[in-house]
C-alpha atoms as a PDB file:
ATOM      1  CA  UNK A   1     -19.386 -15.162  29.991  1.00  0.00           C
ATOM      2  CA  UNK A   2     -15.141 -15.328  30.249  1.00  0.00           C
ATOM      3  CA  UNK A   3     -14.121 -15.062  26.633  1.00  0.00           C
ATOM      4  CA  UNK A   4     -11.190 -17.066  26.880  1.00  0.00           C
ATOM      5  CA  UNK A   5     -13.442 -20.428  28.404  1.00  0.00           C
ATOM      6  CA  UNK A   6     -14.530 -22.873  25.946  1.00  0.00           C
ATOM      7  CA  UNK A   7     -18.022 -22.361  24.761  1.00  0.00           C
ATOM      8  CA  UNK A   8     -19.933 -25.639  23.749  1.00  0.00           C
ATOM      9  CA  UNK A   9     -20.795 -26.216  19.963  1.00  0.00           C
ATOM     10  CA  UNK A  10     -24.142 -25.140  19.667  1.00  0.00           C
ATOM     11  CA  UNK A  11     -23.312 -22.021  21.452  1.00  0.00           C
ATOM     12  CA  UNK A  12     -20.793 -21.083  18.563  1.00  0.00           C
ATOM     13  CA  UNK A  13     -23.246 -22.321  15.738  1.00  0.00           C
ATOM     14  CA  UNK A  14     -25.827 -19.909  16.971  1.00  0.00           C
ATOM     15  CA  UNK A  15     -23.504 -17.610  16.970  1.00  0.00           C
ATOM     16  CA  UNK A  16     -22.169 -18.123  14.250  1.00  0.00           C
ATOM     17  CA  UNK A  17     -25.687 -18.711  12.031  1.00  0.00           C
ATOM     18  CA  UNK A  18     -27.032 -15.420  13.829  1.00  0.00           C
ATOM     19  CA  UNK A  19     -23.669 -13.123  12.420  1.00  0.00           C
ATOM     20  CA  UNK A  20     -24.276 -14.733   8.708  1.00  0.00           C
ATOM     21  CA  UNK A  21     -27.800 -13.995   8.498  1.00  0.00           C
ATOM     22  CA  UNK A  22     -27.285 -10.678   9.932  1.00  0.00           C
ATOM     23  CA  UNK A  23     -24.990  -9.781   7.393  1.00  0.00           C
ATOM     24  CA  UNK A  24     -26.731 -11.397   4.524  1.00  0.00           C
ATOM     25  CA  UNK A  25     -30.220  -9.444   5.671  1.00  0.00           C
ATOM     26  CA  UNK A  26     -27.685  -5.969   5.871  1.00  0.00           C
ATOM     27  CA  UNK A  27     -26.106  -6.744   2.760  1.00  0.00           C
ATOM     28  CA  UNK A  28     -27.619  -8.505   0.337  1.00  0.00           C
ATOM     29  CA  UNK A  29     -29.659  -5.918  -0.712  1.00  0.00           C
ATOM     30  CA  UNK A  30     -26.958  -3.522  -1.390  1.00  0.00           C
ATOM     31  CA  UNK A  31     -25.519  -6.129  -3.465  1.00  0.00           C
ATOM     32  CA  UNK A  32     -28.325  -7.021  -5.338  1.00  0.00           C
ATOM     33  CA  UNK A  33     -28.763  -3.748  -6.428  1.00  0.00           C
ATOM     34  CA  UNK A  34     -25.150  -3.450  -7.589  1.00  0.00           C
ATOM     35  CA  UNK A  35     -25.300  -6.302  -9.388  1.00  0.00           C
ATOM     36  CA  UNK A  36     -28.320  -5.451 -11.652  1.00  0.00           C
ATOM     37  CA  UNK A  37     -27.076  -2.031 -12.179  1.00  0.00           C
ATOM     38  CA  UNK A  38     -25.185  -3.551 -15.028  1.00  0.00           C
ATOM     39  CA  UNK A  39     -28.157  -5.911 -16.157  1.00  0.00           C
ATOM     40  CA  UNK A  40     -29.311  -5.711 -19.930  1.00  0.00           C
ATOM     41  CA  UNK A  41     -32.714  -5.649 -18.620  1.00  0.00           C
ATOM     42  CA  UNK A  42     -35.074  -2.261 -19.041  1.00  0.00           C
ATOM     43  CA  UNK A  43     -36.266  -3.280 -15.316  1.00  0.00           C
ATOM     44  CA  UNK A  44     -34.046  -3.340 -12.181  1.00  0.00           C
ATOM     45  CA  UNK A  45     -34.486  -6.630 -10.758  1.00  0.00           C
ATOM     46  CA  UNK A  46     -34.071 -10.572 -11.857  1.00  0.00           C
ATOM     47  CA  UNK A  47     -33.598 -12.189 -13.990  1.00  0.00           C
ATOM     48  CA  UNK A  48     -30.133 -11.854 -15.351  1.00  0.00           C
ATOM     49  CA  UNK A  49     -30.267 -10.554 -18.614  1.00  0.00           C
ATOM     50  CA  UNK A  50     -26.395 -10.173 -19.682  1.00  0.00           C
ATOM     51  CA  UNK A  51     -23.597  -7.713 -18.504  1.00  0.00           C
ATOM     52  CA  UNK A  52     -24.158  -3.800 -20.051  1.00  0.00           C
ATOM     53  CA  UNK A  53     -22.964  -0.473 -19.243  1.00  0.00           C
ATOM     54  CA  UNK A  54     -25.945   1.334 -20.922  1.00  0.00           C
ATOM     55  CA  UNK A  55     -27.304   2.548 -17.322  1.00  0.00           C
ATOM     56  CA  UNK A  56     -24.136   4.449 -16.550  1.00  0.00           C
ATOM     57  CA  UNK A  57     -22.806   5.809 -20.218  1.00  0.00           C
ATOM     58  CA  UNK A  58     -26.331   5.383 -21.968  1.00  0.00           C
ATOM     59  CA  UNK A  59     -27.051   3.576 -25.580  1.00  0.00           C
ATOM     60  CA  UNK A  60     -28.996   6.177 -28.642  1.00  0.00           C
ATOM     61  CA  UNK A  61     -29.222   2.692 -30.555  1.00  0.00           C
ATOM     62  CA  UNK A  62     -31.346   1.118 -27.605  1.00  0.00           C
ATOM     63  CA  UNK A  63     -33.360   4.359 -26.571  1.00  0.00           C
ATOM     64  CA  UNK A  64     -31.184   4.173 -22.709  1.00  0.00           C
ATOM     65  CA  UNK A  65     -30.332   7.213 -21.566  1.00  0.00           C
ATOM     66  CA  UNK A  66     -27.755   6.329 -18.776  1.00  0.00           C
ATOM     67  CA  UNK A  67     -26.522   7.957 -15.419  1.00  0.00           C
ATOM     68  CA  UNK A  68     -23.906   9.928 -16.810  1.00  0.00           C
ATOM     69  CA  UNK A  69     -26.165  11.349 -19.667  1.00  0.00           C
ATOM     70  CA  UNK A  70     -28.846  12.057 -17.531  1.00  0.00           C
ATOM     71  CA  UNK A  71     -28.567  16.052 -16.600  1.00  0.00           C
ATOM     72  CA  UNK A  72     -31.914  16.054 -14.071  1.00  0.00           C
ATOM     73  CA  UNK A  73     -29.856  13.004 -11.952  1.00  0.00           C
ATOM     74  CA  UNK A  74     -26.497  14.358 -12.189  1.00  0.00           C
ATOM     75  CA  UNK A  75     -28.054  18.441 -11.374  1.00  0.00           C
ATOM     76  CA  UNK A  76     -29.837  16.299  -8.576  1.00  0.00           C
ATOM     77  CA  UNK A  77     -26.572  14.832  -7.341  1.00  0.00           C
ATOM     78  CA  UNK A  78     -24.783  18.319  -7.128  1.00  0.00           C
ATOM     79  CA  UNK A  79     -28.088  20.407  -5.671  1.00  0.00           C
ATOM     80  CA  UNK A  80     -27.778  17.431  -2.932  1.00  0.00           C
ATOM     81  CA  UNK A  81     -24.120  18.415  -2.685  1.00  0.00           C
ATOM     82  CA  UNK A  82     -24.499  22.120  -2.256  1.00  0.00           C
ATOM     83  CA  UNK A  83     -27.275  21.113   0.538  1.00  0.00           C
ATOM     84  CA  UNK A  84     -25.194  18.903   2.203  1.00  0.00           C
ATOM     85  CA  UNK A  85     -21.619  21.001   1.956  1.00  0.00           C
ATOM     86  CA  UNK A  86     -24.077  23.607   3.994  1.00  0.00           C
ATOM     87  CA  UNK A  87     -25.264  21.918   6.140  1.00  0.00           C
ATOM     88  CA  UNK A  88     -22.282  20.292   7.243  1.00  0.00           C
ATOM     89  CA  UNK A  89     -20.294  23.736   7.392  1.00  0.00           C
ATOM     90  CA  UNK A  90     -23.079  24.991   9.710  1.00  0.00           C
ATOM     91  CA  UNK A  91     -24.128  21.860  11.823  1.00  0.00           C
ATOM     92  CA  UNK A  92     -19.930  21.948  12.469  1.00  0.00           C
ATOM     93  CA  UNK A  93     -19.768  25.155  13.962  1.00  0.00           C
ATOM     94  CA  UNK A  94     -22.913  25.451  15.655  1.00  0.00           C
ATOM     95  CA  UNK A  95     -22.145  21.486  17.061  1.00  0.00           C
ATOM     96  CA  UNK A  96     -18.799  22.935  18.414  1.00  0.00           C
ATOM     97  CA  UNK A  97     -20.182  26.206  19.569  1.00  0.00           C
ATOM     98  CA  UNK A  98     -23.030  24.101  21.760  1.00  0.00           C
ATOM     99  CA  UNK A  99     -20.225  21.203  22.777  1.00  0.00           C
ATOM    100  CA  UNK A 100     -18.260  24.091  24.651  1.00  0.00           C
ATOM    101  CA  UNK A 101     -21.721  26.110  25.717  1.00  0.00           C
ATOM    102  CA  UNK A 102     -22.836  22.449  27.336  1.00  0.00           C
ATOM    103  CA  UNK A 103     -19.403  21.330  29.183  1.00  0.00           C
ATOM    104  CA  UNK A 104     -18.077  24.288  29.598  1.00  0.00           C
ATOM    105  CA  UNK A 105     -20.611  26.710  29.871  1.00  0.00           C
ATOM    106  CA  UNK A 106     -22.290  27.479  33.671  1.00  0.00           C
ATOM    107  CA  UNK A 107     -25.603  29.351  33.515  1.00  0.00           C
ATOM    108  CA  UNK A 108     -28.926  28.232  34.701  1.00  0.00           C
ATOM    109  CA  UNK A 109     -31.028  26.357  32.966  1.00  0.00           C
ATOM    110  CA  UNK A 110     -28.798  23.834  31.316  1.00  0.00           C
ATOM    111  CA  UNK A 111     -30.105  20.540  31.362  1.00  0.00           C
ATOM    112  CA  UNK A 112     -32.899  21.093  30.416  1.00  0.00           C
ATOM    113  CA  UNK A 113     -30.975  22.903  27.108  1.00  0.00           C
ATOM    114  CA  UNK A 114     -29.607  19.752  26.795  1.00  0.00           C
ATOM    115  CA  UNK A 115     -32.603  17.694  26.899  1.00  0.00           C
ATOM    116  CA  UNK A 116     -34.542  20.329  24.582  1.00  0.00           C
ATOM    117  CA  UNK A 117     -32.135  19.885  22.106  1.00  0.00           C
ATOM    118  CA  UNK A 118     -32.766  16.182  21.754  1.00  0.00           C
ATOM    119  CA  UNK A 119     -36.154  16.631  21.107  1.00  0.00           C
ATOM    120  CA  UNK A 120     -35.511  16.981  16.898  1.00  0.00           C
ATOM    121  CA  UNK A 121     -34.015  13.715  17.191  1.00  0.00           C
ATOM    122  CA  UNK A 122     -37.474  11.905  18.057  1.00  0.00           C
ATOM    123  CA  UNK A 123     -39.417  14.002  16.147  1.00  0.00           C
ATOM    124  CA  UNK A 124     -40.337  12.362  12.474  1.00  0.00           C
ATOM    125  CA  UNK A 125     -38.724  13.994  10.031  1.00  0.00           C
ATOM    126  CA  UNK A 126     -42.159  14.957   8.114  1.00  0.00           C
ATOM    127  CA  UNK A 127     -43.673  16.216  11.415  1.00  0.00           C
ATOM    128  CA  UNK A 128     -40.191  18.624  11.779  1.00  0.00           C
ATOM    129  CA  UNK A 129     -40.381  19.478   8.287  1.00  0.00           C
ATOM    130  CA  UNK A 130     -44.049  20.617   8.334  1.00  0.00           C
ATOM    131  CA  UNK A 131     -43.528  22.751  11.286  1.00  0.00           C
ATOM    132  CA  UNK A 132     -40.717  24.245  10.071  1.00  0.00           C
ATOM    133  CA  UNK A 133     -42.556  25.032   6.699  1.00  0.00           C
ATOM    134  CA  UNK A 134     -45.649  26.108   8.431  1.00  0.00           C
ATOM    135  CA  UNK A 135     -43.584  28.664  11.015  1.00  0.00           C
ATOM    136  CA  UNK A 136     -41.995  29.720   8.355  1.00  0.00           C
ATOM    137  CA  UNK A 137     -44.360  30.620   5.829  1.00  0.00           C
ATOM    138  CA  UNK A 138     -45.855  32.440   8.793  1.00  0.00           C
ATOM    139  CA  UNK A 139     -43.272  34.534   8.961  1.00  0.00           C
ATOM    140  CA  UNK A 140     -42.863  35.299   5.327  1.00  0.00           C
ATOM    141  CA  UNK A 141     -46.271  36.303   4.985  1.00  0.00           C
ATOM    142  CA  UNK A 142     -46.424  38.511   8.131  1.00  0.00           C
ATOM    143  CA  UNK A 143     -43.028  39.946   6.476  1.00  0.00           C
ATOM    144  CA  UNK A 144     -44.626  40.989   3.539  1.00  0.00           C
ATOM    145  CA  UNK A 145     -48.254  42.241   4.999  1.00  0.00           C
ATOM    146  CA  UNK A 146     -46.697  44.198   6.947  1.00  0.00           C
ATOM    147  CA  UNK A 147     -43.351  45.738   5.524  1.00  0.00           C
ATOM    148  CA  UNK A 148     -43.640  44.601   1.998  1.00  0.00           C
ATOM    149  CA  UNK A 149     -40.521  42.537   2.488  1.00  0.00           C
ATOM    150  CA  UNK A 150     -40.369  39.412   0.295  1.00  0.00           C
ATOM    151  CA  UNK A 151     -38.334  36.814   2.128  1.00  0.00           C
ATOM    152  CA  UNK A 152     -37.889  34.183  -0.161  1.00  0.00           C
ATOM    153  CA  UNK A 153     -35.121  32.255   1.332  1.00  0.00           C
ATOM    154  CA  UNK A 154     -38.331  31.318   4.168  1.00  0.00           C
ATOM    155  CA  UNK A 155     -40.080  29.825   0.834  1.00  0.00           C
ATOM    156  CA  UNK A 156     -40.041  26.420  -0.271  1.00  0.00           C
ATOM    157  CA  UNK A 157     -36.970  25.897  -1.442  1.00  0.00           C
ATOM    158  CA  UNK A 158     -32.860  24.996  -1.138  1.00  0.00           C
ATOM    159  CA  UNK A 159     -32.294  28.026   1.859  1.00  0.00           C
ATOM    160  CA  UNK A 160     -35.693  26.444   3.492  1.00  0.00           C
ATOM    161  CA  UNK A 161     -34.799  22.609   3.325  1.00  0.00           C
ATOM    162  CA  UNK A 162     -30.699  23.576   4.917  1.00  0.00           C
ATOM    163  CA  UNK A 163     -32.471  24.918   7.385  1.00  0.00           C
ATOM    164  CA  UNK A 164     -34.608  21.992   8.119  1.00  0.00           C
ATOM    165  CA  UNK A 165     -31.796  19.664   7.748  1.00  0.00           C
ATOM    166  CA  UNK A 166     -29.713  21.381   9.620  1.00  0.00           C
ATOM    167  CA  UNK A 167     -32.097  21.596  12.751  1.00  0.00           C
ATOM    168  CA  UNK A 168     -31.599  17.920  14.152  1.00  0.00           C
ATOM    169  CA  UNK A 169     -27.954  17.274  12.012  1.00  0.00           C
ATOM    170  CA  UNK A 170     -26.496  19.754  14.460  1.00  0.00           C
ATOM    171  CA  UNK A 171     -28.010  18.114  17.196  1.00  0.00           C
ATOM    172  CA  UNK A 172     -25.955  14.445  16.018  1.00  0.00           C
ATOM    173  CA  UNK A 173     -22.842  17.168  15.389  1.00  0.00           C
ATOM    174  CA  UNK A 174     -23.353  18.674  18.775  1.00  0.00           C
ATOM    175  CA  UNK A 175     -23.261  15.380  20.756  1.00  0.00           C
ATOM    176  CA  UNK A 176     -20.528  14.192  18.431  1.00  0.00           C
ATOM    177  CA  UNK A 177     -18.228  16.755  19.618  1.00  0.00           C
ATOM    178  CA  UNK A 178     -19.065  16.973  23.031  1.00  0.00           C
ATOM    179  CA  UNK A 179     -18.338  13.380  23.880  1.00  0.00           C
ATOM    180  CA  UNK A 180     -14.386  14.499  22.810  1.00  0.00           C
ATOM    181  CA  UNK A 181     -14.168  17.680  25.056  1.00  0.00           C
ATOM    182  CA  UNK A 182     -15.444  15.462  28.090  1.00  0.00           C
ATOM    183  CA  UNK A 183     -12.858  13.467  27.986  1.00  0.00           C
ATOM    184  CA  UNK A 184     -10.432  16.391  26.993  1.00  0.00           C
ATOM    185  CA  UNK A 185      -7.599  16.998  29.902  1.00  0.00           C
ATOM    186  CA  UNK A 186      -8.290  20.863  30.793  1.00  0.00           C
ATOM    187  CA  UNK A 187      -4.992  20.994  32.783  1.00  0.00           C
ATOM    188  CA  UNK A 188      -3.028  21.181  29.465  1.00  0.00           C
ATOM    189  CA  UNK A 189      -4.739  24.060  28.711  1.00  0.00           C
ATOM    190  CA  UNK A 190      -3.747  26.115  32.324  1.00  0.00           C
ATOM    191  CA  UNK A 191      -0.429  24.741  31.922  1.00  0.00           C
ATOM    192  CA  UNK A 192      -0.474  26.237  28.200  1.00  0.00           C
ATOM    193  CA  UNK A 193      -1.784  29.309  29.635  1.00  0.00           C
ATOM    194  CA  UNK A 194       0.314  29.581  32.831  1.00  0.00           C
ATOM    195  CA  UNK A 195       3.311  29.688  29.794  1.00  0.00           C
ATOM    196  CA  UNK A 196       2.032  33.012  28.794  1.00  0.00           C
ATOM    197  CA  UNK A 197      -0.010  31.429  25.535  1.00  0.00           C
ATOM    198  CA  UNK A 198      -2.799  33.654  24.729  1.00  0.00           C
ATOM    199  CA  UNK A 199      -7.016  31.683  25.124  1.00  0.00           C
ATOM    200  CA  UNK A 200      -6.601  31.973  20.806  1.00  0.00           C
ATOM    201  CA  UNK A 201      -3.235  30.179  20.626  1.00  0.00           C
ATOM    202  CA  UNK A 202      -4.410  27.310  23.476  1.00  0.00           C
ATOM    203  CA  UNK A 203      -7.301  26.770  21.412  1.00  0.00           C
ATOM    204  CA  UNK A 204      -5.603  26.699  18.025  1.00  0.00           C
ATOM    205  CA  UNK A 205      -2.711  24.315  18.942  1.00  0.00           C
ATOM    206  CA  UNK A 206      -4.130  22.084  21.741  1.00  0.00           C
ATOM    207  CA  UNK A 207      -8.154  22.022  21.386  1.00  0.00           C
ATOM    208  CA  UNK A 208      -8.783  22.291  18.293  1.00  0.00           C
ATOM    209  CA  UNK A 209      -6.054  19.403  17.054  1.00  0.00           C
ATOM    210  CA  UNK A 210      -7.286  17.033  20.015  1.00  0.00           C
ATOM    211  CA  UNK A 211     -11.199  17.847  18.294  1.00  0.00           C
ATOM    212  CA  UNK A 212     -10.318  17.167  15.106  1.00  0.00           C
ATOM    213  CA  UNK A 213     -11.292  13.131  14.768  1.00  0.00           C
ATOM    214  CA  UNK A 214     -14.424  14.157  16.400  1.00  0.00           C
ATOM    215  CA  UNK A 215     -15.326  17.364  13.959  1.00  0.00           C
ATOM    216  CA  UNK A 216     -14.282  14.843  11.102  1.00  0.00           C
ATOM    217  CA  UNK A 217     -16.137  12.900  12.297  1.00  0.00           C
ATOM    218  CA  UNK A 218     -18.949  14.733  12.673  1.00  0.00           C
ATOM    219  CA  UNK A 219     -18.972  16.418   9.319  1.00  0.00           C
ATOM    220  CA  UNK A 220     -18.812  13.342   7.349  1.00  0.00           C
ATOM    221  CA  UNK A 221     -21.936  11.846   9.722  1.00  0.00           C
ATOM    222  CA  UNK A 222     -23.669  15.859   8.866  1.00  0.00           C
ATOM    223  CA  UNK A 223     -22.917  15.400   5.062  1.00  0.00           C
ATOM    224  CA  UNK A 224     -24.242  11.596   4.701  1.00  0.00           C
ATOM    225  CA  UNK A 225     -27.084  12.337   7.194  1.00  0.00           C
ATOM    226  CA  UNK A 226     -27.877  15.345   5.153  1.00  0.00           C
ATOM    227  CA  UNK A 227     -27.581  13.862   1.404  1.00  0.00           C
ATOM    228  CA  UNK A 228     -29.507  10.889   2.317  1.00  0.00           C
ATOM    229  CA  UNK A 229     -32.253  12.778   4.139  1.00  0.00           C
ATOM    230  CA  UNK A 230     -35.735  12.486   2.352  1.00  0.00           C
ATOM    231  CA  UNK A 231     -38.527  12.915   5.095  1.00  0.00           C
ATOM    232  CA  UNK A 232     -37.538  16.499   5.947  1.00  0.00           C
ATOM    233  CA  UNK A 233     -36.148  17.341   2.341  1.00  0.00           C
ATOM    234  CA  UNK A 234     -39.435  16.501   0.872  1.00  0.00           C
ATOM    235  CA  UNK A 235     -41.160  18.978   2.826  1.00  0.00           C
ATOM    236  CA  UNK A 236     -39.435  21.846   2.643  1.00  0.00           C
ATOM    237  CA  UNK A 237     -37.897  21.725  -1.423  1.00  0.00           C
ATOM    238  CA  UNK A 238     -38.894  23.670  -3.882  1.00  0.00           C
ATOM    239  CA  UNK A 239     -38.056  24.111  -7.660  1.00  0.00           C
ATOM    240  CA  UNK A 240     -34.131  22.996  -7.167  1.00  0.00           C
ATOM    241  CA  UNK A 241     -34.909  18.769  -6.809  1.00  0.00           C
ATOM    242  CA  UNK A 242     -32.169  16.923  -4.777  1.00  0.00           C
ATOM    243  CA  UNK A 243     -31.334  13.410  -5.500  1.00  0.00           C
ATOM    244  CA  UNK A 244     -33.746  11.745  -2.849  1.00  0.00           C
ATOM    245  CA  UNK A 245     -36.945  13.391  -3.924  1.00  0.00           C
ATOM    246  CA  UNK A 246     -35.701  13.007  -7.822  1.00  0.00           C
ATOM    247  CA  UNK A 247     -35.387   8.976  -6.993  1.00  0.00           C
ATOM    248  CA  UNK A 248     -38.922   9.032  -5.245  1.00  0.00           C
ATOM    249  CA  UNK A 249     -40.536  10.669  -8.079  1.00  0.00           C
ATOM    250  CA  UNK A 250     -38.435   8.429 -10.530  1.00  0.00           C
ATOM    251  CA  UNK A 251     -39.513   5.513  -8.532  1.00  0.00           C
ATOM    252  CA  UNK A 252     -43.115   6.447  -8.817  1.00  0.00           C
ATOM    253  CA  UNK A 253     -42.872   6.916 -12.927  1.00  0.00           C
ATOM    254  CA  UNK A 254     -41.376   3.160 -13.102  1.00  0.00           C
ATOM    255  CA  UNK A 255     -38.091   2.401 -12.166  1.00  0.00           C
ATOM    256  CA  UNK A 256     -35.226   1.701 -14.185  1.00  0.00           C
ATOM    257  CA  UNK A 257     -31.707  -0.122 -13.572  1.00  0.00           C
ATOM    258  CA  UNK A 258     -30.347   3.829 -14.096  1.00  0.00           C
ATOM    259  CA  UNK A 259     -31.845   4.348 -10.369  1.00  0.00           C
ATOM    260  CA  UNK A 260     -29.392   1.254  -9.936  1.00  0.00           C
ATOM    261  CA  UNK A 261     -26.677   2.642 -11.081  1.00  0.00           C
ATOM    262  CA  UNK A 262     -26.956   5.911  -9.074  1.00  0.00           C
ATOM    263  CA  UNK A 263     -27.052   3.436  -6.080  1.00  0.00           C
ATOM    264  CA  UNK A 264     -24.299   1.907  -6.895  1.00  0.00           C
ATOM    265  CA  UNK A 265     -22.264   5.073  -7.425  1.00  0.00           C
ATOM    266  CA  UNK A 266     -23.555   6.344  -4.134  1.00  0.00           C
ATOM    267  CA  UNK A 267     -22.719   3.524  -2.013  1.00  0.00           C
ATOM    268  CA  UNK A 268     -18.872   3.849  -3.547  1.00  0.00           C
ATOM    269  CA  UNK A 269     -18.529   7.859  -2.676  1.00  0.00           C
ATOM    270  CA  UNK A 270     -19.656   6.488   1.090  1.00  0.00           C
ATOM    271  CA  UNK A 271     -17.194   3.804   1.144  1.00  0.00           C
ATOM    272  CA  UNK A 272     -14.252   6.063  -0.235  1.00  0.00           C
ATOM    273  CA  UNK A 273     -15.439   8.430   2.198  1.00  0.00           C
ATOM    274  CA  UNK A 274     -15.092   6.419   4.992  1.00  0.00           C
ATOM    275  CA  UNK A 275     -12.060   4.690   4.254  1.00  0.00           C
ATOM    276  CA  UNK A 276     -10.149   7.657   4.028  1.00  0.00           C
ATOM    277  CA  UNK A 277     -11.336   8.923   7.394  1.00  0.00           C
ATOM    278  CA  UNK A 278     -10.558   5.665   8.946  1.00  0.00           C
ATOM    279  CA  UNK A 279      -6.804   5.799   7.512  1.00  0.00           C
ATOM    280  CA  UNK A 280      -6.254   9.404   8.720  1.00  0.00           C
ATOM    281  CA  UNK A 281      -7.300   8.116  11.905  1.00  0.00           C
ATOM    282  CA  UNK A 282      -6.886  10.187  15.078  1.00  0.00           C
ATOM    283  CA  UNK A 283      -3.416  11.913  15.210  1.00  0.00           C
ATOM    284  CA  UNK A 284      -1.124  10.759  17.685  1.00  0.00           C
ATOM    285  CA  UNK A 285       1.718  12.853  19.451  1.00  0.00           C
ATOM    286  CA  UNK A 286       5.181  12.494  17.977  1.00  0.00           C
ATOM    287  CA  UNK A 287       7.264  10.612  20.761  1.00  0.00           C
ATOM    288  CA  UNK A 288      10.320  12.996  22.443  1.00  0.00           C
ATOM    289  CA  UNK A 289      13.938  11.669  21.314  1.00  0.00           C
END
């Protein structure tokens, strides 16, 4: 269809209708669970029960003990951090590591490289975080049978679920990346070099500055991806609880507007997040005077 035609009016009703409920099915939700945060209700849901902060700086007088107050959900929220910050950090350099290895790299064997490393993307996460549990755990027990070597970083626990995170995040960084260095012009690198610049300088003042909206971008999809993952996580955790499996056990115990609140918080850390990466924006070359 030519956009700039007339379209008859039932054609821009149905579009119109299907955009609205679209956005109502994506969004309501979200906002019905920022609205009730603040409810003066000991459930999270209808009905409305009065406006109250008690779920975020907690009430002694009421018996609430609110977000802020709670130390499991806030040691939760920064054990989720420290997963995510390393998985990010690694899923970042491994994803630009493999983007140059794939479209730069000639050796045999590559496609199907690049097809194997798709696979963690189809696998459920509870499948890939059983395997990687089960291999592991292998391993630490053939470790200590026979060398007495306790390898507890291949135990349930924080080392254990990185690991698992991190082995189909890097994939999403990987493919992130790579889609920037296709479309990268390689003859301002040879021109660079031709100049006498040294393969370390090219890289540091032409490559990496024309990767860096895509290794943004890519490390704010790694540490979303990886804060928000539970299928995997749940697997693979151990003492240390991050925020996911705290929710899902909170959830199972009865739920409270506090689970609200740390919704609500959550979904405003994404949106700051990306906000600020879409007003940094892709740099753009000075023009010559």
């Amino acid at each position: 269809m030519i956009p700039s035609l007339p379209r008859p009016v039932w054609l821009r009703t149905a579009t119109a209708s299907y955009l609205i409920a679209f956005l109502v099915f994506l969004f309501l939700p979200l906002a019905v669970v920022a609205v009730f945060a603040f409810n003066d209700a000991p459930y999270p849901a209808p009905p409305w029960h009065g406006f109250t902060l008690d779920w975020f700086l907690g009430n002694e007088a009421k018996g609430r003990t609110g977000l802020f107050a709670d130390s499991d959900l806030l040691g939760s929220i920064w054990t989720s951090c420290i997963v995510a910050v390393c998985v990010t950090v690694i899923s970042a350099l491994v994803g630009l590591t493999n983007a140059f290895l794939i479209e730069r790299g000639r050796f045999p064997g590559k496609q199907i490289l690049s097809i194997m490393m798709l696979a963690p993307l189809v696998i459920p996460g509870v499948i890939l975080g059983i395997s990687i549990l089960a291999f592991a755990s292998r391993i630490a027990e053939f470790a200590d049978d026979t060398f007495g070597l306790e390898l507890d970083f291949l135990r349930p626990g924080l080392p254990l679920v990185v690991l698992g995170q991190f082995s189909y995040i890097a994939t999403i960084a990987t493919l992130t990346i790579s889609a920037r260095l296709r479309r990268f012009d390689r003859t301002l690198e040879e021109a660079a070099l031709n100049l006498g610049a040294s393969q370390a300088a090219v890289f540091r003042t032409i490559t990496l500055p024309y990767l860096r909206p895509a290794l943004l971008g890519s490390a704010a999809i790694s540490f979303l991806m990886s804060f928000a993952d539970f299928n995997t996580t749940l697997m693979l955790v151990g003492s240390d609880t991050p925020l996911t499996v705290m929710m899902y056990g909170r959830m199972r115990e009865g739920a409270t507007p506090v689970l609200n609140a740390v919704s609500l918080f959550l979904m405003i850390a994404s949106a700051v997040l990306a906000l600020t990466l879409l007003r940094r924006g892709p740099s753009r070359p000075k023009p010559a005077e």
